[in-house]
C-alpha atoms as a PDB file:
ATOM      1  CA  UNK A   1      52.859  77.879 131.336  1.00  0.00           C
ATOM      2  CA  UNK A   2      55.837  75.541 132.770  1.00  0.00           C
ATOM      3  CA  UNK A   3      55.327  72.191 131.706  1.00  0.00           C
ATOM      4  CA  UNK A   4      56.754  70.487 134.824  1.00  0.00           C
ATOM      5  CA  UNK A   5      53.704  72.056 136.671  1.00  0.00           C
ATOM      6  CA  UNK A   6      50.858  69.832 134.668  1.00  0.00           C
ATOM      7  CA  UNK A   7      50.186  67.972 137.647  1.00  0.00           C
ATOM      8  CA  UNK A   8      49.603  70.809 139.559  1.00  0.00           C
ATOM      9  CA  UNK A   9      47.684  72.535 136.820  1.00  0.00           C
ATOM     10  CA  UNK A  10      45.442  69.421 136.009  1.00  0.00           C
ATOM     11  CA  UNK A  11      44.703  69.547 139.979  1.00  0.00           C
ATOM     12  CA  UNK A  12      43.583  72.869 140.313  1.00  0.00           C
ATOM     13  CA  UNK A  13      40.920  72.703 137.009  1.00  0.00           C
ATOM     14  CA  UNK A  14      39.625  69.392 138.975  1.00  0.00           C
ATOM     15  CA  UNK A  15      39.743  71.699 142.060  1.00  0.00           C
ATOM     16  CA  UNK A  16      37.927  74.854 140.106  1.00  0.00           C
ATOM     17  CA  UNK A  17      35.455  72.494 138.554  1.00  0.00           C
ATOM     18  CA  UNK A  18      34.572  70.889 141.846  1.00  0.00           C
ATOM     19  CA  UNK A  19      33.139  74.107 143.822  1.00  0.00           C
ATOM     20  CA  UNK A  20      35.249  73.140 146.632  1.00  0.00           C
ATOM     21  CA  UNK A  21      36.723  76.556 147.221  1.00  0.00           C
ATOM     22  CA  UNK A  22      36.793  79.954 146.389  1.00  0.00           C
ATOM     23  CA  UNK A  23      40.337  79.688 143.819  1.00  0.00           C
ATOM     24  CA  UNK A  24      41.886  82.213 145.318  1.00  0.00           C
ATOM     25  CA  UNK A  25      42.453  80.029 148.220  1.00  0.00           C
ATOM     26  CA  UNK A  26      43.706  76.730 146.121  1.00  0.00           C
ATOM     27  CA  UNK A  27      47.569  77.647 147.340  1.00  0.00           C
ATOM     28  CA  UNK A  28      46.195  75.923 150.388  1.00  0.00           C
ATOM     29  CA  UNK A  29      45.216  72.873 148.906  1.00  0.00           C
ATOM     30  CA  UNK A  30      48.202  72.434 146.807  1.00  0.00           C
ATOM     31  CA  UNK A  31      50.564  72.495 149.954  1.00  0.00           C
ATOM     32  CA  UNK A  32      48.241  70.021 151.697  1.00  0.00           C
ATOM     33  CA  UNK A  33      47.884  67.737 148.467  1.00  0.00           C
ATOM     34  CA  UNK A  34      51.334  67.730 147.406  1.00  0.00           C
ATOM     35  CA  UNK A  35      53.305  68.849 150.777  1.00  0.00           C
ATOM     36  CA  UNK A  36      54.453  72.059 148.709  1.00  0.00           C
ATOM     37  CA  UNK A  37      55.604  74.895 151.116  1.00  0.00           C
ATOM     38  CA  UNK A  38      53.276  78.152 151.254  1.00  0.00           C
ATOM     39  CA  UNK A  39      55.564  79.899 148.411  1.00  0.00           C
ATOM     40  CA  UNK A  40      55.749  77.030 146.125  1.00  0.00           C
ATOM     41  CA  UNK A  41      52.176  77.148 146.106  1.00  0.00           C
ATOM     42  CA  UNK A  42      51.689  80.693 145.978  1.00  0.00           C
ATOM     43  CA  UNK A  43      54.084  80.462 142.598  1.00  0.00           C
ATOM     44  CA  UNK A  44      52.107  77.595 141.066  1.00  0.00           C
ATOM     45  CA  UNK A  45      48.824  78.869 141.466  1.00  0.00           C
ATOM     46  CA  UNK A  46      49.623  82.080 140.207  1.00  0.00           C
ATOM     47  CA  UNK A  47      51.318  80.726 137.331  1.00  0.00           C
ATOM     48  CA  UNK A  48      47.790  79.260 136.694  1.00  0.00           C
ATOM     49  CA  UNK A  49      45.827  82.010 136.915  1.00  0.00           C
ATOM     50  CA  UNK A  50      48.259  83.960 134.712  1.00  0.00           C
ATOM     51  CA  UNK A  51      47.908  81.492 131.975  1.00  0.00           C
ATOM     52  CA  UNK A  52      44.888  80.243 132.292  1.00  0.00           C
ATOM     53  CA  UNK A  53      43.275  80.031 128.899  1.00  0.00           C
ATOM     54  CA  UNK A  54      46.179  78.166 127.338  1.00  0.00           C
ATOM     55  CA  UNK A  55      46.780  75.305 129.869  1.00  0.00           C
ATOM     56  CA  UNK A  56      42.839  74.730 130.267  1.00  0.00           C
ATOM     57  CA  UNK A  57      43.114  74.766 126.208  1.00  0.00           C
ATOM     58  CA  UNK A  58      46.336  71.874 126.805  1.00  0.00           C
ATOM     59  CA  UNK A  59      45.003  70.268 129.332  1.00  0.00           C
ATOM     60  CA  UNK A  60      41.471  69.417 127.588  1.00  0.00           C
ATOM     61  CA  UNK A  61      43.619  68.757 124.426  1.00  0.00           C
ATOM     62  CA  UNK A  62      45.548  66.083 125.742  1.00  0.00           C
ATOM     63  CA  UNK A  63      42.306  64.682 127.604  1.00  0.00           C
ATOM     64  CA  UNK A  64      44.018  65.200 131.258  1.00  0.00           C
ATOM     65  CA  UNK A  65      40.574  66.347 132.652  1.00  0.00           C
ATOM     66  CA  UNK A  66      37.020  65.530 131.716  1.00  0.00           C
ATOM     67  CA  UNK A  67      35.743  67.635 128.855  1.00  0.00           C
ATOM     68  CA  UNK A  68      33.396  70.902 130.118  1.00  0.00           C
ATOM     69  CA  UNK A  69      29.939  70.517 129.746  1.00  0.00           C
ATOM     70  CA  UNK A  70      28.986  73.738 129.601  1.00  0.00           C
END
């Protein structure tokens, strides 16, 4: 987990818990949301997927995304 990608990170959970899309397609949304290029993206979201469990652990932690409510 990089901490200089929180923003990101925190953006994609909102993403995941919205429905919007399928998460293997979020790379698109992060260029479009934060004008990242398609590698950038690509990097980031992987990054996310990779770990996961521990930023969705931090991220709840430190109250940067509404708690689950499942």
């Amino acid at each position: 987990m990089k901490q200089e990608w929180i923003k990101y990170y925190v953006y994609l959970e909102n993403l995941r818990r919205s429905g919007r899309t399928n998460m293997w397609l979020a790379g698109e949304f992060l260029e479009k949301a934060f004008k990242l290029n398609k590698f950038a993206a690509c990097e980031i979201l992987s990054n996310w997927m990779k770990f996961y469990n521990e930023i969705e652990k931090f991220i709840e932690e430190k109250k940067l995304v509404e708690p689950r409510k499942d």
